[in-house]
Protein backbone atom coordinates (compact mmCIF):
# COMPACT_ATOMS: atom_id res chain seq x y z
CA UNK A 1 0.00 0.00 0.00
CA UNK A 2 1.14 3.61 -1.13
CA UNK A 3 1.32 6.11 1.53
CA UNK A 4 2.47 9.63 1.44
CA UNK A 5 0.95 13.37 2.56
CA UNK A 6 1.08 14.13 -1.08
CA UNK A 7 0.24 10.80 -2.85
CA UNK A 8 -3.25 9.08 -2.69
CA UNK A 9 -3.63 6.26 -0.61
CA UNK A 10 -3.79 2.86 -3.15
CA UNK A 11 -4.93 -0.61 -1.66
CA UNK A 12 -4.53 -2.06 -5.66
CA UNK A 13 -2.19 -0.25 -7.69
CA UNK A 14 -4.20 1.90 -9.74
CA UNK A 15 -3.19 0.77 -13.11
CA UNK A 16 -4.65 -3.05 -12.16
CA UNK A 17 -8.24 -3.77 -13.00
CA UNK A 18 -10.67 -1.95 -11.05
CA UNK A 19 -10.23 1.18 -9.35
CA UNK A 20 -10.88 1.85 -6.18
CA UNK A 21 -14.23 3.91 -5.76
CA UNK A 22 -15.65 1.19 -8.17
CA UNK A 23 -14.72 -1.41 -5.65
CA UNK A 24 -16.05 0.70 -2.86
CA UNK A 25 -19.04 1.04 -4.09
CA UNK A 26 -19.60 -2.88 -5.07
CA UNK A 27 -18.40 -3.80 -1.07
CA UNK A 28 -21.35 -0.55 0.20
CA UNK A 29 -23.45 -3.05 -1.98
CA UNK A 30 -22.61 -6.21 -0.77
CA UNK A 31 -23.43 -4.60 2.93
CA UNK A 32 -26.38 -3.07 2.17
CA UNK A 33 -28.10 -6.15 0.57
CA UNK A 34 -25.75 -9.37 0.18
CA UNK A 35 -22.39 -10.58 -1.23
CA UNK A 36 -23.77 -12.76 -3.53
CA UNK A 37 -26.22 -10.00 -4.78
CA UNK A 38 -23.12 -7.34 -4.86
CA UNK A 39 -21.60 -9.69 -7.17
CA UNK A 40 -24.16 -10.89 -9.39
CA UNK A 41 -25.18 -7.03 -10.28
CA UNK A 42 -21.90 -5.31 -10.66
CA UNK A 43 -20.50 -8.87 -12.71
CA UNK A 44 -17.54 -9.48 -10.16
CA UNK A 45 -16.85 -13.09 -8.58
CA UNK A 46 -18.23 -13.61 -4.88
CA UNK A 47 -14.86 -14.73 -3.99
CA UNK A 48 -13.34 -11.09 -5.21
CA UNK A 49 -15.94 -9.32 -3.31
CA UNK A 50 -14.89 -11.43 0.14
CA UNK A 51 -10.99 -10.62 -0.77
CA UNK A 52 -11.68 -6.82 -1.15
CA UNK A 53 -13.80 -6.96 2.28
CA UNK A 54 -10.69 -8.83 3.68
CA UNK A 55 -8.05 -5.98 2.13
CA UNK A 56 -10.05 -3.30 2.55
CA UNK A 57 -10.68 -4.00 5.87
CA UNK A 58 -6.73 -4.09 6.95
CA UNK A 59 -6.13 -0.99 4.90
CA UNK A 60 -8.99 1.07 6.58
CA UNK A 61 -7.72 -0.37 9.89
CA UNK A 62 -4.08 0.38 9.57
CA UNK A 63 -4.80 3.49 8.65
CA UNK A 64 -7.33 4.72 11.74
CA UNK A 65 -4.86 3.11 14.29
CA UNK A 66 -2.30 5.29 12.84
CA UNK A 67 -4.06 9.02 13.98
């Protein structure tokens, strides 16, 4: 993960598949209804939406215990 005061915070590198907001918005899906329905209408793989839950979650985490 890319960290800086100057540089946006990446949890994929930018330049690999989705971007980020995109995959923000399918996991704000996934909570508000299901994974499996988060999936199914934004054409992703369960099993991606569960590993961006899992990454996201560290990243957001890391980052709040930090200040």
């Amino acid at each position: 993960m890319q960290t800086d005061t100057n540089k946006k915070t990446y949890v994929y590198h930018p330049d690999y598949g989705y971007g980020d907001m995109y995959r923000l918005s399918v996991l704000m899906h996934s909570v508000a209804y299901s994974v499996a329905q988060a999936a199914k209408e934004h054409n992703v793989s369960k099993a991606s939406v569960y590993s961006w839950r899992k990454k996201y979650s560290r990243a957001f985490a890391t980052r709040s215990m930090k200040g």
